[in-house]
N, C-alpha and C. Protein backbone atom coordinates (compact mmCIF):
# COMPACT_ATOMS: atom_id res chain seq x y z
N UNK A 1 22.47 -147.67 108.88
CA UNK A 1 21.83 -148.58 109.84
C UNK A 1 20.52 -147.97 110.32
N UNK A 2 19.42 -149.01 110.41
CA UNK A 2 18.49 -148.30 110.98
C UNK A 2 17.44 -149.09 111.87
N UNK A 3 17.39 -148.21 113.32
CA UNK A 3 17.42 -148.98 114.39
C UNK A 3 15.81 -148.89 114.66
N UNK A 4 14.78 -149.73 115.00
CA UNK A 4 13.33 -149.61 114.94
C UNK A 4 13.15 -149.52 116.82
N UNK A 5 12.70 -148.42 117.47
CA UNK A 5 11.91 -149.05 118.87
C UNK A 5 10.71 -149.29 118.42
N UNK A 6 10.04 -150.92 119.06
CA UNK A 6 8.68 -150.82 118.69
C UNK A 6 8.05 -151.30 120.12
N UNK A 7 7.10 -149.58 120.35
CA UNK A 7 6.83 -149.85 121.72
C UNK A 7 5.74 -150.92 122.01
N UNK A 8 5.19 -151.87 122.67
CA UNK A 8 4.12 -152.77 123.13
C UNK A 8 3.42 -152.40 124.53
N UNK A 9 3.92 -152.19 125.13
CA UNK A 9 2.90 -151.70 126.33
C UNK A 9 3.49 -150.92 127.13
N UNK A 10 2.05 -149.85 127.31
CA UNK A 10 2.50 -148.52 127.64
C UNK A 10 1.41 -148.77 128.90
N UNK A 11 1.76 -148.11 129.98
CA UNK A 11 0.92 -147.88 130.81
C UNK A 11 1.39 -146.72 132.12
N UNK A 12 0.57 -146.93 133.20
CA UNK A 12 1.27 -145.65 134.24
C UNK A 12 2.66 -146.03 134.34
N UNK A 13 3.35 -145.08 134.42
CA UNK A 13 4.90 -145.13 134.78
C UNK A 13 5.92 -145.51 133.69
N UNK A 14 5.61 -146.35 133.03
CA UNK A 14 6.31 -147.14 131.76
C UNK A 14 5.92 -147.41 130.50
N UNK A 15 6.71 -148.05 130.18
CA UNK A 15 7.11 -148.31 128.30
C UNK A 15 7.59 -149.48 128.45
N UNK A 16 7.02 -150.86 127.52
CA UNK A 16 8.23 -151.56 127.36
C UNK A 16 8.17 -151.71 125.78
N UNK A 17 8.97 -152.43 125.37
CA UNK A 17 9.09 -152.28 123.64
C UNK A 17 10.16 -153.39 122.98
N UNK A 18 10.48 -153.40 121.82
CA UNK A 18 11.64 -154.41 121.29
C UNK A 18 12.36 -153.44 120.27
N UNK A 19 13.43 -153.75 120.24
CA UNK A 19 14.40 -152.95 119.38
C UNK A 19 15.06 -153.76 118.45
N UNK A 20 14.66 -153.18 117.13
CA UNK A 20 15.59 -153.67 115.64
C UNK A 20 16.73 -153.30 114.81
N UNK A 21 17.15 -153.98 114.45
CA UNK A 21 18.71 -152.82 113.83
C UNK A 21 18.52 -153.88 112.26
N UNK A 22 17.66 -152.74 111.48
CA UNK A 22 17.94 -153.43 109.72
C UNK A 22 16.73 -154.35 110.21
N UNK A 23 15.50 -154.41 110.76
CA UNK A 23 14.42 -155.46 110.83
C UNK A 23 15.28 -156.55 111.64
N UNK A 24 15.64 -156.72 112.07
CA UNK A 24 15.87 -157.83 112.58
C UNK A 24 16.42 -157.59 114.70
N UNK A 25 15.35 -158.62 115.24
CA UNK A 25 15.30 -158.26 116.64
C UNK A 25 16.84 -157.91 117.61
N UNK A 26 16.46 -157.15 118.27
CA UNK A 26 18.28 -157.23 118.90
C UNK A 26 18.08 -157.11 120.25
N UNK A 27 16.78 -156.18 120.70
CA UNK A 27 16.88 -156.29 122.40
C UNK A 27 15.71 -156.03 122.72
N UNK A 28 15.82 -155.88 123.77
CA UNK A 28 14.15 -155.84 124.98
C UNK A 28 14.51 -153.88 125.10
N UNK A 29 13.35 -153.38 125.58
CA UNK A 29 13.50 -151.74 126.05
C UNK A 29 12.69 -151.86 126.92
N UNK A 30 13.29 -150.46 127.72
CA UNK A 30 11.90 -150.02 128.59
C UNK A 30 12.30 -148.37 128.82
N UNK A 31 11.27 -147.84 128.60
CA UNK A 31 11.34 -145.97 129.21
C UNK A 31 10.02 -145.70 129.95
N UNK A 32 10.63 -144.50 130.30
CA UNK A 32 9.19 -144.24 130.70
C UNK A 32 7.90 -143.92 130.07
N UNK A 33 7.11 -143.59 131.04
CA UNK A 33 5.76 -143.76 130.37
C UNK A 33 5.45 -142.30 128.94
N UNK A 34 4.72 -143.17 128.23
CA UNK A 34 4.55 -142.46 127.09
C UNK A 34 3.84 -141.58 126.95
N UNK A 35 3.80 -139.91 126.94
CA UNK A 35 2.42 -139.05 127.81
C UNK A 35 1.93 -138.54 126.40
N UNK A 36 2.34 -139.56 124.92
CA UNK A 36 1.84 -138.72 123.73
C UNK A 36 2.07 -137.38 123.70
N UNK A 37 3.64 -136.72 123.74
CA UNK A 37 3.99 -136.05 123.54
C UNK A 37 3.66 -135.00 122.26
N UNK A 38 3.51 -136.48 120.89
CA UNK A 38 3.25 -135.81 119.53
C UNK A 38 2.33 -135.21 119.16
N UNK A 39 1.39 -135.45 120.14
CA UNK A 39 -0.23 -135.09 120.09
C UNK A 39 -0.58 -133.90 121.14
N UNK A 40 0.45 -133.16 121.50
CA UNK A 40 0.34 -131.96 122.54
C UNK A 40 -0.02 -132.76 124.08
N UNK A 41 0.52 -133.81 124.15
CA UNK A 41 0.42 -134.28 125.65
C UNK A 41 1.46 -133.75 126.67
N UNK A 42 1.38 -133.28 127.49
CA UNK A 42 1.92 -133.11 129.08
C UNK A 42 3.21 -133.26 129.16
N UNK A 43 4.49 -133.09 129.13
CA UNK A 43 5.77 -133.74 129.59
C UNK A 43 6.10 -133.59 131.08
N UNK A 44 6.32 -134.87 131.93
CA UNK A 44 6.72 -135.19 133.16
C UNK A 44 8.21 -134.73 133.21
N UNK A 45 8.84 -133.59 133.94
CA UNK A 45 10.13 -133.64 133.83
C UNK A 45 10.79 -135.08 134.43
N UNK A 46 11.91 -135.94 133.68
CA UNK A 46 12.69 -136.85 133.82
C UNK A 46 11.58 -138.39 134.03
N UNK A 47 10.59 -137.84 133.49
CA UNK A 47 9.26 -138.92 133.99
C UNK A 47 8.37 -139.06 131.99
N UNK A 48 8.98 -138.81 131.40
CA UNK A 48 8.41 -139.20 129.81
C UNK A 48 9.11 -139.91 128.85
N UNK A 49 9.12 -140.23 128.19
CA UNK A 49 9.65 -140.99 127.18
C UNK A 49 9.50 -140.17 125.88
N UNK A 50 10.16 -139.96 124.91
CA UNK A 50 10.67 -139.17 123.87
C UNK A 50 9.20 -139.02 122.91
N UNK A 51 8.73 -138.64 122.44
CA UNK A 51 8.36 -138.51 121.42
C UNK A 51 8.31 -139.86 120.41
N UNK A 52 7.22 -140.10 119.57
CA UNK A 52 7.12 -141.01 118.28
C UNK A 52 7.80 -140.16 117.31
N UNK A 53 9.11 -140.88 116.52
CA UNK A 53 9.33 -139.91 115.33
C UNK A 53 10.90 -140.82 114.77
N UNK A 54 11.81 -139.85 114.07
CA UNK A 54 12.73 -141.09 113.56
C UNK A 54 13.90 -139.61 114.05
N UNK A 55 14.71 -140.08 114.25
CA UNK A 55 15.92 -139.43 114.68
C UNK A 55 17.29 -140.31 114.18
N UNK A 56 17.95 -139.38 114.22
CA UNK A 56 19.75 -139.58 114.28
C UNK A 56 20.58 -139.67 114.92
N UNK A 57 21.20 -140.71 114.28
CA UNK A 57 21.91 -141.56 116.12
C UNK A 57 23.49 -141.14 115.65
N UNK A 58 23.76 -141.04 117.25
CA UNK A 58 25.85 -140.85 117.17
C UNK A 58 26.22 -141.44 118.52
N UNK A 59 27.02 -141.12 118.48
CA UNK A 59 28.06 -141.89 119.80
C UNK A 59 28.74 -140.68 120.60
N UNK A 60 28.35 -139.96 121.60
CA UNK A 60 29.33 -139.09 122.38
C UNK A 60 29.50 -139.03 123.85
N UNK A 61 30.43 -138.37 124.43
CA UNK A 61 30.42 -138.49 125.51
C UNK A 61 29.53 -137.60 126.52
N UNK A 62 28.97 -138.67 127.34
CA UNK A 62 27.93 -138.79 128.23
C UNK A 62 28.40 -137.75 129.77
N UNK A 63 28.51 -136.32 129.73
CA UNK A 63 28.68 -135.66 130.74
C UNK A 63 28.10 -136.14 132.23
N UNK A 64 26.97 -137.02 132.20
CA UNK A 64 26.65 -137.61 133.14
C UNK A 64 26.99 -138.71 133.65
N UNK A 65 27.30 -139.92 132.44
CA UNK A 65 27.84 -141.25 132.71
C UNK A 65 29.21 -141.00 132.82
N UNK A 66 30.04 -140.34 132.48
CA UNK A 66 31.56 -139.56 132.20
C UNK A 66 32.06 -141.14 131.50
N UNK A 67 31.37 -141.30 129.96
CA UNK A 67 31.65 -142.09 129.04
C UNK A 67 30.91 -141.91 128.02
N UNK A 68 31.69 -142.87 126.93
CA UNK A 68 30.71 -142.45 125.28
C UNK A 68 29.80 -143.44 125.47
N UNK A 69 28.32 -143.04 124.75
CA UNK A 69 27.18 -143.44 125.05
C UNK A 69 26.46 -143.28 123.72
N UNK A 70 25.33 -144.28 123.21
CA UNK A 70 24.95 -144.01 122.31
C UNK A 70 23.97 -142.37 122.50
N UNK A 71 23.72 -141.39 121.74
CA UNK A 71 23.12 -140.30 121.74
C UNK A 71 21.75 -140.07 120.57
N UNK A 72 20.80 -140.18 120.82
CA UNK A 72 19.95 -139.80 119.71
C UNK A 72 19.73 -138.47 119.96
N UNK A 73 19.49 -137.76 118.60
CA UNK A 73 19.77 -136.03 118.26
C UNK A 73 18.84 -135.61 118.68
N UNK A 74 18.46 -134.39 118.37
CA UNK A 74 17.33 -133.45 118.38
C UNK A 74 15.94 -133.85 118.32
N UNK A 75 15.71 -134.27 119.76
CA UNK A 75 14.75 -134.96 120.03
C UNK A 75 14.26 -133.73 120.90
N UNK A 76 13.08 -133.36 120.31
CA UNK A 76 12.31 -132.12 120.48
C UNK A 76 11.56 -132.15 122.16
N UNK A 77 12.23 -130.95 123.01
CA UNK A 77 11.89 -130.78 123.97
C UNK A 77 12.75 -131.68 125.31
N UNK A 78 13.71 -132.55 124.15
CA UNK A 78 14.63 -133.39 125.43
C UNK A 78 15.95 -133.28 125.10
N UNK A 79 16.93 -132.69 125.63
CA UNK A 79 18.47 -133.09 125.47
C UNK A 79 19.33 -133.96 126.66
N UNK A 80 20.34 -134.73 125.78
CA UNK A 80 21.04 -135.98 126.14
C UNK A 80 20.31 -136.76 126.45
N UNK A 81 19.10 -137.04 125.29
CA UNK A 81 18.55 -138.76 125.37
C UNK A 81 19.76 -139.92 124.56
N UNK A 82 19.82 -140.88 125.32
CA UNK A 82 20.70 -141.71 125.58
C UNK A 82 20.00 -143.35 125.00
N UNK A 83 20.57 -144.12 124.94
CA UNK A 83 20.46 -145.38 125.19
C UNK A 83 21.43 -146.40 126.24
N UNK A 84 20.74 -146.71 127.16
CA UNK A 84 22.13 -147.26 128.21
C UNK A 84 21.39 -148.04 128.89
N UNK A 85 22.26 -149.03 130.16
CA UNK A 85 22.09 -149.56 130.94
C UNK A 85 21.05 -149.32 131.66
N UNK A 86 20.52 -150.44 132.21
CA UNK A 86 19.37 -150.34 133.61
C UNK A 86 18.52 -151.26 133.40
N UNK A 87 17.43 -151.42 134.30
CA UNK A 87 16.81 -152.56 134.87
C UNK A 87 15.46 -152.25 134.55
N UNK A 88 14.70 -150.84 134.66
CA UNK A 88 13.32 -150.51 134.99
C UNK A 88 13.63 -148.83 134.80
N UNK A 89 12.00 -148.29 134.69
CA UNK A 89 12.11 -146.82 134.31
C UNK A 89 12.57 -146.21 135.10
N UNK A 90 12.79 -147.06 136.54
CA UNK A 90 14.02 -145.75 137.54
C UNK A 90 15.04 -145.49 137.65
N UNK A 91 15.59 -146.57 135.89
CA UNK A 91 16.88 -146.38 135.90
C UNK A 91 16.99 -145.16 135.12
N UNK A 92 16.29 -144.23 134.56
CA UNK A 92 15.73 -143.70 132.99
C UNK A 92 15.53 -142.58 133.82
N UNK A 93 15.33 -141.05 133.04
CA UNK A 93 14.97 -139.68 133.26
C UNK A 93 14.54 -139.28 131.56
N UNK A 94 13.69 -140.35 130.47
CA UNK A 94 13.78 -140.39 129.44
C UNK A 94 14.68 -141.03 128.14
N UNK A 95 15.52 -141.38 128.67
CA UNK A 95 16.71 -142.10 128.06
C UNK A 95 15.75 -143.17 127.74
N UNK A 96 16.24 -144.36 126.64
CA UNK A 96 15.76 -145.98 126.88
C UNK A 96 16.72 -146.87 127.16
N UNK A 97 16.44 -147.46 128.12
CA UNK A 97 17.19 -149.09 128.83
C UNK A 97 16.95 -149.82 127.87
N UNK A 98 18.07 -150.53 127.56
CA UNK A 98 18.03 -151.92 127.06
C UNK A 98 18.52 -152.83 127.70
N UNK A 99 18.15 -154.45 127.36
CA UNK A 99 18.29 -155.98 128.01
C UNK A 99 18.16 -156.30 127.05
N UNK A 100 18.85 -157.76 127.63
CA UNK A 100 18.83 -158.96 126.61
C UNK A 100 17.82 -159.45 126.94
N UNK A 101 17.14 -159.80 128.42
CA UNK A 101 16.26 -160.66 129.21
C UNK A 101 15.01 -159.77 129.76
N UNK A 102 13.69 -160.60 129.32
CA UNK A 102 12.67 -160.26 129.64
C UNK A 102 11.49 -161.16 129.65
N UNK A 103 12.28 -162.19 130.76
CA UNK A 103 11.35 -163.49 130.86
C UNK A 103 10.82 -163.75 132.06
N UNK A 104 10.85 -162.55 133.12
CA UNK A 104 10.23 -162.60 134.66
C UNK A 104 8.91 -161.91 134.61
N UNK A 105 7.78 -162.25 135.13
CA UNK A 105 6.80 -161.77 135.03
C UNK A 105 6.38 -160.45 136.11
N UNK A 106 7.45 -159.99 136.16
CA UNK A 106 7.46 -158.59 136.69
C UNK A 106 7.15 -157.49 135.52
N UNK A 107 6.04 -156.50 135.45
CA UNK A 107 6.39 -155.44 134.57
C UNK A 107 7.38 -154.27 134.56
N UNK A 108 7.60 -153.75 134.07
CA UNK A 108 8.63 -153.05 134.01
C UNK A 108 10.27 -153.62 134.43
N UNK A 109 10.77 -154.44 133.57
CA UNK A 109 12.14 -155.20 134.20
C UNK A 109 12.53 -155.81 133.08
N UNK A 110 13.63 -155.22 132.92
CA UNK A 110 14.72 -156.10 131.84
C UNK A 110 15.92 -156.03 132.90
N UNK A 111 16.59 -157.68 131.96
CA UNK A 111 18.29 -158.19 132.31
C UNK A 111 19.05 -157.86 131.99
N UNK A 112 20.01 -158.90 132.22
CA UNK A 112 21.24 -158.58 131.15
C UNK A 112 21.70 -157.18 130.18
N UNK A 113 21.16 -156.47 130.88
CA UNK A 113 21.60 -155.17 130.26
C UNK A 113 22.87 -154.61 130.08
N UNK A 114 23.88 -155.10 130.38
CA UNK A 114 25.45 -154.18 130.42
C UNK A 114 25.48 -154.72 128.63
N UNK A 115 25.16 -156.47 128.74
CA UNK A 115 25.32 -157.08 127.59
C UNK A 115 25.24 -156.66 126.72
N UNK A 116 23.52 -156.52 126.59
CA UNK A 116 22.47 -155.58 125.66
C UNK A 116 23.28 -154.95 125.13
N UNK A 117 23.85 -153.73 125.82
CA UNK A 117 23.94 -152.23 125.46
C UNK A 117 25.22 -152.25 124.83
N UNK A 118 26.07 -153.23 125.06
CA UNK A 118 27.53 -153.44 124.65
C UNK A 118 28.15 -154.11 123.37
N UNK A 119 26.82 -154.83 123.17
CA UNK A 119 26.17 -155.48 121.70
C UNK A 119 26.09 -154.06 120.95
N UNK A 120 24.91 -153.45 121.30
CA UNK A 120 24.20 -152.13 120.82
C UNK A 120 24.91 -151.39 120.50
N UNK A 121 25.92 -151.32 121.31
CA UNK A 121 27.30 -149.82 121.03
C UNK A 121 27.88 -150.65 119.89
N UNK A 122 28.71 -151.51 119.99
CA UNK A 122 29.81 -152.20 118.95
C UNK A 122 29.01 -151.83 117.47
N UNK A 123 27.75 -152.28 117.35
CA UNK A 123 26.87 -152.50 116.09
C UNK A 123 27.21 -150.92 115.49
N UNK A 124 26.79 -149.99 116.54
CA UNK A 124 26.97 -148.26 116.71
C UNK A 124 27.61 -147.61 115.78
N UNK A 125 28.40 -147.96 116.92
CA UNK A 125 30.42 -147.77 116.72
C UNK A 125 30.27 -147.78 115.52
N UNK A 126 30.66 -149.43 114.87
CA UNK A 126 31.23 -149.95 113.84
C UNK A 126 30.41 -148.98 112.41
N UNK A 127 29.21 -149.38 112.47
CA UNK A 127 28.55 -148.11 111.34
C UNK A 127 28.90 -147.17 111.17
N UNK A 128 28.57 -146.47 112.17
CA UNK A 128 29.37 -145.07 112.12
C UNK A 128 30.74 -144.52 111.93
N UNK A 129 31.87 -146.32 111.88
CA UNK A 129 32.90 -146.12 111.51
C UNK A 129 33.16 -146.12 110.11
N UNK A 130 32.50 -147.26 109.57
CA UNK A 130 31.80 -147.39 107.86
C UNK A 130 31.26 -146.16 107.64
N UNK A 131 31.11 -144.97 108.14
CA UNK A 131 30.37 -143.77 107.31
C UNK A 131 28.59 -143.88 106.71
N UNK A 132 28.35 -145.22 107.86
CA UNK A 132 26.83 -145.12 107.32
C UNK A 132 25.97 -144.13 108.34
N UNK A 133 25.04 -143.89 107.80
CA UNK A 133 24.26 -143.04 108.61
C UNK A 133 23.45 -143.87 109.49
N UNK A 134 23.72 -143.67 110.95
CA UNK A 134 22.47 -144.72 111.84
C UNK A 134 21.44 -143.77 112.03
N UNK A 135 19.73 -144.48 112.19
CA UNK A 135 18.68 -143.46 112.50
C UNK A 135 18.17 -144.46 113.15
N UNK A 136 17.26 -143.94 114.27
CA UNK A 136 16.25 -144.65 115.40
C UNK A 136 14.84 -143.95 114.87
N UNK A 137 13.76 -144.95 114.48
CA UNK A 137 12.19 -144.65 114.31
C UNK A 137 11.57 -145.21 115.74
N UNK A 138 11.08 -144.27 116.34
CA UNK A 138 10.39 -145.00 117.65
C UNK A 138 9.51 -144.92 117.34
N UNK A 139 8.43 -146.47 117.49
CA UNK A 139 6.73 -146.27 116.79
C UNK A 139 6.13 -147.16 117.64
N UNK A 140 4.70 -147.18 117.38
CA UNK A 140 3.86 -148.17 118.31
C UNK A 140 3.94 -149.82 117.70
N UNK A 141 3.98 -150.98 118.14
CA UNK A 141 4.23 -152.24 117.57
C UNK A 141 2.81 -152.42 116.80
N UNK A 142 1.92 -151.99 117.62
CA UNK A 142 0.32 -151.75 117.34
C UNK A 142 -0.22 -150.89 117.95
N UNK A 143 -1.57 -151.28 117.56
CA UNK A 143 -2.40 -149.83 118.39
C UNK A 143 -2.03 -149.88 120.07
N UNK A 144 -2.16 -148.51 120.67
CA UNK A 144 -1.85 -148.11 122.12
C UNK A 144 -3.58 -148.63 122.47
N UNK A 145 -3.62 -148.83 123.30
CA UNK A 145 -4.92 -148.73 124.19
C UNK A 145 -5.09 -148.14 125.37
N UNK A 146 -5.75 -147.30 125.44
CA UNK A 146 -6.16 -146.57 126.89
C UNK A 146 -7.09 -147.26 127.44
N UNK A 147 -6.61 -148.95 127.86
CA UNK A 147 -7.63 -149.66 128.49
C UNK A 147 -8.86 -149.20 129.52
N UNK A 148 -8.16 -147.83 130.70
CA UNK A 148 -8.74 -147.70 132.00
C UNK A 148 -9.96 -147.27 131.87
N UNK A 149 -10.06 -146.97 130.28
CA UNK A 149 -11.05 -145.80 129.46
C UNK A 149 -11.88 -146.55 128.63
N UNK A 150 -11.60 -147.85 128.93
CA UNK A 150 -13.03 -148.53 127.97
C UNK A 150 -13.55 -149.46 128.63
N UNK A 151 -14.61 -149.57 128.30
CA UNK A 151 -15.56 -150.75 128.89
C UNK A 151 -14.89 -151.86 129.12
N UNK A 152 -15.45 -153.36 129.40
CA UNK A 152 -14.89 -154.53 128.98
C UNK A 152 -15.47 -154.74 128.15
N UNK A 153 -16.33 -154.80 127.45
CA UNK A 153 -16.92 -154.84 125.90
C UNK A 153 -16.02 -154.47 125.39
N UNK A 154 -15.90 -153.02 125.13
CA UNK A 154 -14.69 -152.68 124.66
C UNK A 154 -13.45 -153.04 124.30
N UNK A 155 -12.86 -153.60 125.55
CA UNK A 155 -11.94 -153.82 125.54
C UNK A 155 -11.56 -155.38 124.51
N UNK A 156 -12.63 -156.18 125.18
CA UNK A 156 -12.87 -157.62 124.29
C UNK A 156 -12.57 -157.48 122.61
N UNK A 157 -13.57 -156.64 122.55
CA UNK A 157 -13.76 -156.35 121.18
C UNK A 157 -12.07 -156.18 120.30
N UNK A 158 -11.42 -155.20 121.07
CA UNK A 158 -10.39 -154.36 120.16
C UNK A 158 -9.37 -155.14 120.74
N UNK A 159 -9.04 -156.38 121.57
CA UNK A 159 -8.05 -156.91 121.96
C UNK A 159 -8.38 -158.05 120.58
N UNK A 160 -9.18 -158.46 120.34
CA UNK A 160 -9.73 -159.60 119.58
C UNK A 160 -9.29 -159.41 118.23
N UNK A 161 -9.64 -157.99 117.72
CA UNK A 161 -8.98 -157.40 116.77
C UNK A 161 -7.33 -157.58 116.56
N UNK A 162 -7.12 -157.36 117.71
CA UNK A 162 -5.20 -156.93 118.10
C UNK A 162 -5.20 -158.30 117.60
N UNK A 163 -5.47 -159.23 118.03
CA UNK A 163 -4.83 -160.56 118.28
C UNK A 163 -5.39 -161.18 116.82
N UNK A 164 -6.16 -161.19 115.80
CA UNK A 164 -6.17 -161.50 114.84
C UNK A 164 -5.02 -160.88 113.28
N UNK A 165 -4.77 -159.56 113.96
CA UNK A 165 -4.50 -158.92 112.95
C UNK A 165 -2.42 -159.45 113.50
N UNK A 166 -2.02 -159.72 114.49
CA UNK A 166 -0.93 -160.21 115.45
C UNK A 166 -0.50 -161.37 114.26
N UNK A 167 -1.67 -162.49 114.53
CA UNK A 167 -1.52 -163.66 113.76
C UNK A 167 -1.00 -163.85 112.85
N UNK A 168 -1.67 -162.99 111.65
CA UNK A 168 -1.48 -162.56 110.37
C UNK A 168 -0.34 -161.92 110.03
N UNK A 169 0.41 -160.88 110.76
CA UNK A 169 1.58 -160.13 110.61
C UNK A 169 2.58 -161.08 110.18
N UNK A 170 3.45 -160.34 109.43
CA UNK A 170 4.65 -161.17 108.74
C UNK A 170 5.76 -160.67 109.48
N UNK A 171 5.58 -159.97 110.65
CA UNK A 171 6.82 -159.17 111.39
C UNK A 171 7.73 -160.36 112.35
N UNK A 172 8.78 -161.00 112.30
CA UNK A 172 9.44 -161.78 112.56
C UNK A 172 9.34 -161.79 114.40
N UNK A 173 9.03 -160.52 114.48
CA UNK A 173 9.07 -160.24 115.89
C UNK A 173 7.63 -160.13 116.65
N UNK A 174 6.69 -160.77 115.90
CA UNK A 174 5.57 -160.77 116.53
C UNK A 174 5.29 -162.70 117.11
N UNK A 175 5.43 -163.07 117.82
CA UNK A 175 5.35 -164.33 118.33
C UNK A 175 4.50 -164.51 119.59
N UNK A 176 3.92 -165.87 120.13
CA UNK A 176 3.04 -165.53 120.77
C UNK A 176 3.88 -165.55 122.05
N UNK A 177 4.87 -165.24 122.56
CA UNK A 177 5.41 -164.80 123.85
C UNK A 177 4.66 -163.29 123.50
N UNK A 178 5.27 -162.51 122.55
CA UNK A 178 4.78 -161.43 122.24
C UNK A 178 3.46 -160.90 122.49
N UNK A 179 2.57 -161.69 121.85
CA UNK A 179 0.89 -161.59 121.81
C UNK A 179 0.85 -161.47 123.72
N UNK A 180 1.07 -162.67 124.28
CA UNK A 180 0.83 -162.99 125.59
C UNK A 180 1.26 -161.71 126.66
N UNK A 181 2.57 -161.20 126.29
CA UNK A 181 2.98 -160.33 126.78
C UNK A 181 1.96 -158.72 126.31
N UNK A 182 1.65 -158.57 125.14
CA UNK A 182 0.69 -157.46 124.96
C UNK A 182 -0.33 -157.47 126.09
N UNK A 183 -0.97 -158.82 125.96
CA UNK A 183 -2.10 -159.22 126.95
C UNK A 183 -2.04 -158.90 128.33
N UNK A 184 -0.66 -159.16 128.64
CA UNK A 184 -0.75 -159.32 130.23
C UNK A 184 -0.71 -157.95 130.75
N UNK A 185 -0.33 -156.80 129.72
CA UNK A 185 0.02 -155.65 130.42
C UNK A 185 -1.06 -154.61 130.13
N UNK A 186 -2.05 -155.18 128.42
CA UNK A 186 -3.16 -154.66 127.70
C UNK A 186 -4.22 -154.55 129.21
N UNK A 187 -4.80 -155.80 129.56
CA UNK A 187 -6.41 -156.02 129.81
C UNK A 187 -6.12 -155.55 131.25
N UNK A 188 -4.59 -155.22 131.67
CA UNK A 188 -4.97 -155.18 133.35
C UNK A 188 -4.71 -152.99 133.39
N UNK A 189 -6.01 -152.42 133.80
CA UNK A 189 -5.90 -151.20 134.44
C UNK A 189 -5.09 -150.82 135.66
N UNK A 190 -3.69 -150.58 135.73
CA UNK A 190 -3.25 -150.02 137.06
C UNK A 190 -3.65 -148.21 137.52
N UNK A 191 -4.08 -148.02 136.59
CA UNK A 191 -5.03 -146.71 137.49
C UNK A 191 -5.93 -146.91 138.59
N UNK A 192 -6.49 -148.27 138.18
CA UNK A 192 -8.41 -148.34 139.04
C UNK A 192 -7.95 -149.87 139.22
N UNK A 193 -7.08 -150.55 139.19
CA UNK A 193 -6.93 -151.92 139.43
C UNK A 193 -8.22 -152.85 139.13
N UNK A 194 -8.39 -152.32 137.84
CA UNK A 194 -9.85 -152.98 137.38
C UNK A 194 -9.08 -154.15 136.22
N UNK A 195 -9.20 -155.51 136.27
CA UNK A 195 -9.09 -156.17 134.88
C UNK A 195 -10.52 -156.31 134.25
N UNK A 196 -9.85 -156.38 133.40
CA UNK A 196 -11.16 -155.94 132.60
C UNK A 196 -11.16 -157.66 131.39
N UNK A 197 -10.35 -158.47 131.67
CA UNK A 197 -10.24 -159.56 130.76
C UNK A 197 -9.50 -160.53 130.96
N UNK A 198 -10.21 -162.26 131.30
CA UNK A 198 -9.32 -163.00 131.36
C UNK A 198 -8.62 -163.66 130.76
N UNK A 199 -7.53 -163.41 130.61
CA UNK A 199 -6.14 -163.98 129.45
C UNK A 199 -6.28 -164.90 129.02
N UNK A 200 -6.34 -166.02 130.45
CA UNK A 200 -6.18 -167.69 130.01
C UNK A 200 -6.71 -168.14 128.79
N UNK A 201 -8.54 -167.96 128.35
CA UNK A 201 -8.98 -168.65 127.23
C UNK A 201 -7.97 -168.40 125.75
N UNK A 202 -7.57 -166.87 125.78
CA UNK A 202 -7.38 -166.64 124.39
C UNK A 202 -5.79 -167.15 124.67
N UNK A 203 -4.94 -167.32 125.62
CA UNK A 203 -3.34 -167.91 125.49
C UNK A 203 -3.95 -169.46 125.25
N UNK A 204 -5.05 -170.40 125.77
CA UNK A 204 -4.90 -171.29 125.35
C UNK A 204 -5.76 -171.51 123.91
N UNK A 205 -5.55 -170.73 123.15
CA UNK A 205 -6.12 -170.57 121.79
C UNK A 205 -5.33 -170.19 121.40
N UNK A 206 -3.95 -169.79 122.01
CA UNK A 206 -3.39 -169.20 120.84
C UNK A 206 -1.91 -170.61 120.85
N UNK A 207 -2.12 -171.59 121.83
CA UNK A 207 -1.20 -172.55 122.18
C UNK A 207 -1.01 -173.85 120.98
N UNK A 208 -1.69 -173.58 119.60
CA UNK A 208 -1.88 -174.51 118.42
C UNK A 208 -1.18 -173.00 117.25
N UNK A 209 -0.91 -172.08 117.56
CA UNK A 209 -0.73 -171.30 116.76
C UNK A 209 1.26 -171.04 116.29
């Protein structure tokens, strides 16, 4: 089995992302914020999110939750990263939350999570009872942007890009809730509370698509 996080917007504090098992969509995520670990970035104790890379997944018991929990391995510089329950990155110390629901225009917030995760385990479980090997690739859905750090030229420019090359993708999981959602979390700076781009024209351009 092999399980894809594909993160979409990263910004202060958080991560949110979609999760695949075999290409095909299964839940909403959120961790914390991503400090580009792979690239010699900073780690926040209980305040980062894992590393980009592909790991090996098992099922053990959770000394903290005092239950079995999904476990991804040797994830460099973090032990007992988890996949489990919660709402937002304060449910998280690096672990990733999963939901089923991520249709409130709050950032950082997923639902239905007991669901999610109970889906997530069974799928787990059952593989790992078949003797297949499960692995998790955590990767970017697309390019990251360090919006706070570019112009609005800038920003125009390489969102315009995003959103053509979006279109074109054959990834089942790229839809324009998707696109819209890149957008809403892409063009707005919460460092400097600067937007740098107004959404509306290009969502109603993308409303024939």
């Amino acid at each position: 089995m092999n399980i894809e996080l594909k993160r979409i917007i990263g910004t202060k504090g958080f991560t949110e992302g979609r999760l695949y098992i075999d290409g095909v969509f299964e839940c909403y995520t959120i961790e914390d914020e991503d400090r580009n670990l792979e690239s010699n970035g900073k780690k926040i104790q209980d305040a980062t999110a894992i590393p980009k890379g592909k790991y090996n997944v098992t099922i053990s018991m959770s000394n903290r939750f005092k239950k079995f929990l999904i476990e991804i391995l040797n994830v460099d510089g973090f032990t007992g990263i988890r996949m489990h329950s919660g709402n937002s990155s304060k449910d998280t110390e690096g672990c990733i939350i999963v939901g089923s629901i991520n249709d409130r225009n709050d950032d950082n917030w997923v639902g239905g999570s007991k669901i999610a995760y109970e889906k997530l385990h069974k799928k787990v479980k059952t593989a790992l009872s078949n003797g297949e090997k499960v692995t998790l690739e955590v990767k970017w859905m697309f390019m990251k942007l360090f919006i706070s750090a570019l112009t609005s030229e800038m920003a125009k420019k390489l969102i315009a890009y995003a959103i053509q090359k979006l279109l074109k993708a054959k990834d089942d999981g790229i839809t324009k809730d998707v696109i819209e959602t890149f957008l809403d979390g892409a063009v707005e700076s919460r460092s400097n509370n600067l937007t740098l781009l107004d959404t509306l024209p290009i969502k109603k351009a993308l409303a024939g698509k």
